[in-house]
N, C-alpha and C. Protein backbone atom coordinates (compact mmCIF):
# COMPACT_ATOMS: atom_id res chain seq x y z
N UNK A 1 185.96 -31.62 24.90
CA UNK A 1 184.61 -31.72 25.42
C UNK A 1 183.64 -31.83 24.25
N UNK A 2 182.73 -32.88 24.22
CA UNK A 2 181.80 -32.80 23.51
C UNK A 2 180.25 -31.95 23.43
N UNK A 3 180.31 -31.51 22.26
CA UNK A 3 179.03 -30.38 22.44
C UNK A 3 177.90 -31.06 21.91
N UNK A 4 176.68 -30.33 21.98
CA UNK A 4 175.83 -30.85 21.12
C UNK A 4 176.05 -30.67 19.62
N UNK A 5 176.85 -29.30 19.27
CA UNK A 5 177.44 -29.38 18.01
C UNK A 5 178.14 -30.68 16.95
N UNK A 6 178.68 -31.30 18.17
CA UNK A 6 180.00 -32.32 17.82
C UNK A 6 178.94 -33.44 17.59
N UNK A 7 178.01 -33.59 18.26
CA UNK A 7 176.71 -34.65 18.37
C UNK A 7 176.38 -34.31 16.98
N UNK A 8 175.59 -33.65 16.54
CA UNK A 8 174.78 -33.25 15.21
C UNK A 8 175.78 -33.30 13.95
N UNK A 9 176.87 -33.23 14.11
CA UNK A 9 178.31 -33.45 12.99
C UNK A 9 178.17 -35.10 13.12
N UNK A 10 177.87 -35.85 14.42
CA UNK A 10 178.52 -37.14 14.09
C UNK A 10 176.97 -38.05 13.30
N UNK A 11 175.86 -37.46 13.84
CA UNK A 11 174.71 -37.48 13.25
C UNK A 11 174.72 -37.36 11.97
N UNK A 12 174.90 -35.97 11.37
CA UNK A 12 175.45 -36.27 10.07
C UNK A 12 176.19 -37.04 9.08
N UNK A 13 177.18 -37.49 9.85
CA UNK A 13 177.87 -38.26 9.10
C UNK A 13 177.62 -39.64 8.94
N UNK A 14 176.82 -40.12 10.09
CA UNK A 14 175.60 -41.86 10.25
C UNK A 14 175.14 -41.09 9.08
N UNK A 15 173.80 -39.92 8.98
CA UNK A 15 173.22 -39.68 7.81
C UNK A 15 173.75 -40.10 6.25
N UNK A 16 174.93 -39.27 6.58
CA UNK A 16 175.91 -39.72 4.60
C UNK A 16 176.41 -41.45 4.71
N UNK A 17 176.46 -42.07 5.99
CA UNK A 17 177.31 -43.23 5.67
C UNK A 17 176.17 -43.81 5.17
N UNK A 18 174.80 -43.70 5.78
CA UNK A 18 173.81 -44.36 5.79
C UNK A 18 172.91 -44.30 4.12
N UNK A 19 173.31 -43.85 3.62
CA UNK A 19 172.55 -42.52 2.52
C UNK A 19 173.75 -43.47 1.06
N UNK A 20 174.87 -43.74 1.50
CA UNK A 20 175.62 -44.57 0.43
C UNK A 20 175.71 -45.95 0.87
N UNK A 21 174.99 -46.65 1.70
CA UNK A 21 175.19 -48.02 2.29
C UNK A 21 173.74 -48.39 0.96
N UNK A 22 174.10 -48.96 -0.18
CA UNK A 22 173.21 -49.34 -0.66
C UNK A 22 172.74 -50.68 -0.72
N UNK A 23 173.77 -51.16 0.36
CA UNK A 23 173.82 -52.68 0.26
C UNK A 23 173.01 -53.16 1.48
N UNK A 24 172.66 -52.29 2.26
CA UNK A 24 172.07 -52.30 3.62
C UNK A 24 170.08 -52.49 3.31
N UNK A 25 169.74 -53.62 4.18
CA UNK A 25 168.52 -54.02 3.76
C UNK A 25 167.06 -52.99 3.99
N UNK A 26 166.40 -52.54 3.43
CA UNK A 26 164.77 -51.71 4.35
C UNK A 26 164.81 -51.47 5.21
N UNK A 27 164.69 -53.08 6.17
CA UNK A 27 164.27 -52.85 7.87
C UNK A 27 165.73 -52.67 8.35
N UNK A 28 166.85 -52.90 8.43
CA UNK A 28 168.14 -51.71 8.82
C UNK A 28 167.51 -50.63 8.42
N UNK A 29 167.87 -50.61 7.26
CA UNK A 29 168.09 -48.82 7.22
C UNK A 29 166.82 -47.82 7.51
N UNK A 30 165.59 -48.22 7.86
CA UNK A 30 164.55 -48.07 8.47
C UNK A 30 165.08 -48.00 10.06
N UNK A 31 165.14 -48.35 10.58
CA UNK A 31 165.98 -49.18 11.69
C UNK A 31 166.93 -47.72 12.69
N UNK A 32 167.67 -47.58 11.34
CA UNK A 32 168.44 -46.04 11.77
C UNK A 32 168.46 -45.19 11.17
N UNK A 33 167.02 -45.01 10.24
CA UNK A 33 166.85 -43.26 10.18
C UNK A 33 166.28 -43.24 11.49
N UNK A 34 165.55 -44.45 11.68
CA UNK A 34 164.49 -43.71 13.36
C UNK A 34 165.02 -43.50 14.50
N UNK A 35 166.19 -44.43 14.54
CA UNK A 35 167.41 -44.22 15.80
C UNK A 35 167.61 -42.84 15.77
N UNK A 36 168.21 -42.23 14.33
CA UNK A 36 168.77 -41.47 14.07
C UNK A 36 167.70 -40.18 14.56
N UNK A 37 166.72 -40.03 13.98
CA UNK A 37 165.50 -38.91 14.10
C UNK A 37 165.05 -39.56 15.88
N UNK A 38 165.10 -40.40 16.38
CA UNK A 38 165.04 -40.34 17.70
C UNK A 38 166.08 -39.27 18.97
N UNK A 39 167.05 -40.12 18.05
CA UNK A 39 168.35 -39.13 19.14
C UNK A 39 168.51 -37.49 18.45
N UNK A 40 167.89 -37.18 17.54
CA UNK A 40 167.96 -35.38 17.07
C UNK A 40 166.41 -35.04 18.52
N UNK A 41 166.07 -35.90 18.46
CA UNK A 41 164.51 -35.16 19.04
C UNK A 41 164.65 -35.34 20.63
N UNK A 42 165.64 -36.46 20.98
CA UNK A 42 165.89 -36.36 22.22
C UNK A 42 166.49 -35.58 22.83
N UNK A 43 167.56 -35.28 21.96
CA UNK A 43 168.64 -34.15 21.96
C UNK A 43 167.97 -32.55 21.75
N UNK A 44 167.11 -32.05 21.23
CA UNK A 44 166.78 -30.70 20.97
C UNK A 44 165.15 -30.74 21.73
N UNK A 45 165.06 -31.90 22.33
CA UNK A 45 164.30 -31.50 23.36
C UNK A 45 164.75 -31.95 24.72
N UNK A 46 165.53 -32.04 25.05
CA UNK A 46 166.41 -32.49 26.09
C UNK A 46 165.21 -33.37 27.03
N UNK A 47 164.92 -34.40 25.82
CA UNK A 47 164.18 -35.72 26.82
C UNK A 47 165.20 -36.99 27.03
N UNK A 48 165.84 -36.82 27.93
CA UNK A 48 167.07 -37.94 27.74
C UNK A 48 166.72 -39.04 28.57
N UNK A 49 166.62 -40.36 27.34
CA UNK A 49 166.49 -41.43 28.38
C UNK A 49 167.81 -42.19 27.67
N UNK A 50 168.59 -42.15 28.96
CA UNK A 50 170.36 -42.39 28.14
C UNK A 50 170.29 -44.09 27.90
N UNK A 51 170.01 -44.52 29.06
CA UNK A 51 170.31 -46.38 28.91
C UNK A 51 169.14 -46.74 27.54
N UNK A 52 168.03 -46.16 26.73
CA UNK A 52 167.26 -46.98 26.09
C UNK A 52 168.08 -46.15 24.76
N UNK A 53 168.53 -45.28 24.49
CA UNK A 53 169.34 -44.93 23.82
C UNK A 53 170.91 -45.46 23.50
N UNK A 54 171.13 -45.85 24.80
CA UNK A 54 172.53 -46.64 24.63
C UNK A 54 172.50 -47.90 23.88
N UNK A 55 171.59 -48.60 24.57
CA UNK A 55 170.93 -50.03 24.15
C UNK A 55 170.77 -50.25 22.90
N UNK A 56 169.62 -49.08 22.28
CA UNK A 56 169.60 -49.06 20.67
C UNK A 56 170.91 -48.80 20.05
N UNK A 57 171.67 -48.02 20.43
CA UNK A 57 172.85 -48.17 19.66
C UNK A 57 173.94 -49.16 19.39
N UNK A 58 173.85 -49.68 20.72
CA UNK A 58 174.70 -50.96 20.76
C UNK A 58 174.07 -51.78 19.86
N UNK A 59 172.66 -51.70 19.83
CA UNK A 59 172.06 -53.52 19.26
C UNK A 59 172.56 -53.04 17.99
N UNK A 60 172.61 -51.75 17.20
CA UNK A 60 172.46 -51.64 15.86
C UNK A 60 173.56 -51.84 15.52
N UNK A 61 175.07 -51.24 16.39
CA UNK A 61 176.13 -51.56 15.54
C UNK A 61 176.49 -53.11 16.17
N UNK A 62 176.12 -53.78 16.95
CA UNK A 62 175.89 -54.90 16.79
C UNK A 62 175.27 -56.00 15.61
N UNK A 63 174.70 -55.49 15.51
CA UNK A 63 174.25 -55.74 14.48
C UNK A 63 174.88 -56.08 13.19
N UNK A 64 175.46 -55.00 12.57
CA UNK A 64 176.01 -54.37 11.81
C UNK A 64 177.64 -54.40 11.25
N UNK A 65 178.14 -54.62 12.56
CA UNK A 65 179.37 -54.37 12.63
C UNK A 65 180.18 -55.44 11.54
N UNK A 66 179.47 -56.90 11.35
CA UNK A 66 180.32 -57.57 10.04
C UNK A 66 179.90 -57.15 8.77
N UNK A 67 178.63 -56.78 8.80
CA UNK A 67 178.26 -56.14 7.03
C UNK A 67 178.54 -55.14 6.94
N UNK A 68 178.71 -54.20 7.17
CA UNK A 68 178.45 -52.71 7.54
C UNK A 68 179.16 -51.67 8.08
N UNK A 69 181.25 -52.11 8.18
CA UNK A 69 181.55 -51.64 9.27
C UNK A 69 182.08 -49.54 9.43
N UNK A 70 181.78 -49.35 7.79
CA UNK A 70 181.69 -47.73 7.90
C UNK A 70 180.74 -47.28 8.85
N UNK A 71 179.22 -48.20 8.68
CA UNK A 71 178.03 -47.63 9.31
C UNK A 71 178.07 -47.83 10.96
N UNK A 72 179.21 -48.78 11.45
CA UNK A 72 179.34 -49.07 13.01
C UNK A 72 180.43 -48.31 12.89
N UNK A 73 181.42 -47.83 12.79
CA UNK A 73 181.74 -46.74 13.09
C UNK A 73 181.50 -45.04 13.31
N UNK A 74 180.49 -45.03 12.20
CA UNK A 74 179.44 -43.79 12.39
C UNK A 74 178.40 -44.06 13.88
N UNK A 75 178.15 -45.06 13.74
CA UNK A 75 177.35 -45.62 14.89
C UNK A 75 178.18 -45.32 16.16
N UNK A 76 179.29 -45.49 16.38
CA UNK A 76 180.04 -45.36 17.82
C UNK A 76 180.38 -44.23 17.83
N UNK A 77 180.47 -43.18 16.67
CA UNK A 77 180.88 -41.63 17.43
C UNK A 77 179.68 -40.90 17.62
N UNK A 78 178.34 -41.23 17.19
CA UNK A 78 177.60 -41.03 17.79
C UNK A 78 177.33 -41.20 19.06
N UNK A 79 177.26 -42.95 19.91
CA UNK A 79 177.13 -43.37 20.98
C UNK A 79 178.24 -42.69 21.55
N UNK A 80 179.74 -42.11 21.27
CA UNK A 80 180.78 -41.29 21.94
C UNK A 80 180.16 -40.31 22.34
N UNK A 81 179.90 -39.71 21.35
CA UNK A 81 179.24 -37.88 21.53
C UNK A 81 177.91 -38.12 22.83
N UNK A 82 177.36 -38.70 22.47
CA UNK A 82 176.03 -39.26 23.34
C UNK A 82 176.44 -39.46 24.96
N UNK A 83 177.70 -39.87 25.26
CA UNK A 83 178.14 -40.37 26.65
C UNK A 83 178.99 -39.34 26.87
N UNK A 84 179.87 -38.69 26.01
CA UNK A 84 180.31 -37.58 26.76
C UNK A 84 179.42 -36.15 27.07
N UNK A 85 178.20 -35.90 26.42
CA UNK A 85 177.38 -35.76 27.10
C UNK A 85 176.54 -35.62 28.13
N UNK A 86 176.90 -36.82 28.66
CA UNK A 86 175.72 -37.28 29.57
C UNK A 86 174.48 -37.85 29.18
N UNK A 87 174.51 -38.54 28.28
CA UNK A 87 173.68 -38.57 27.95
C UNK A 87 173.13 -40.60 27.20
């Protein structure tokens, strides 16, 4: 079962993938600190709007997924943690 614990670990770890992606352009990585600081604030204030959250995640590791693919994998255990959730 996923906790919000398991959420904030996978958060973290987007944080470090994101934090050594030096190859990753401004507006990305702009892109998903705010994803990122979106879903902590949605999450610890339990304002859940799940589908505009899903959406952003998909577009990003969409995005992402041929340049980038440590950072789309950080990206999907987030969106994991996020749906087992409920969220």
């Amino acid at each position: 079962m996923t906790t919000q614990r398991t959420l904030s670990e996978r958060l973290e770890q987007l944080g470090r993938e994101l934090a050594s992606s030096a190859s990753l352009s401004a507006p990305d990585r702009q892109r998903l600190e705010q994803l990122i600081a979106d879903v902590r604030d949605h999450v610890e204030l339990e304002r859940y709007e799940p589908q505009s959250l899903a959406d952003r995640l998909q577009d990003a590791t969409s995005h992402l997924e041929q340049t980038h693919p440590r950072l789309t994998l950080a990206i999907g255990a987030v969106a994991e943690a996020l749906s087992r959730l409920g969220i």
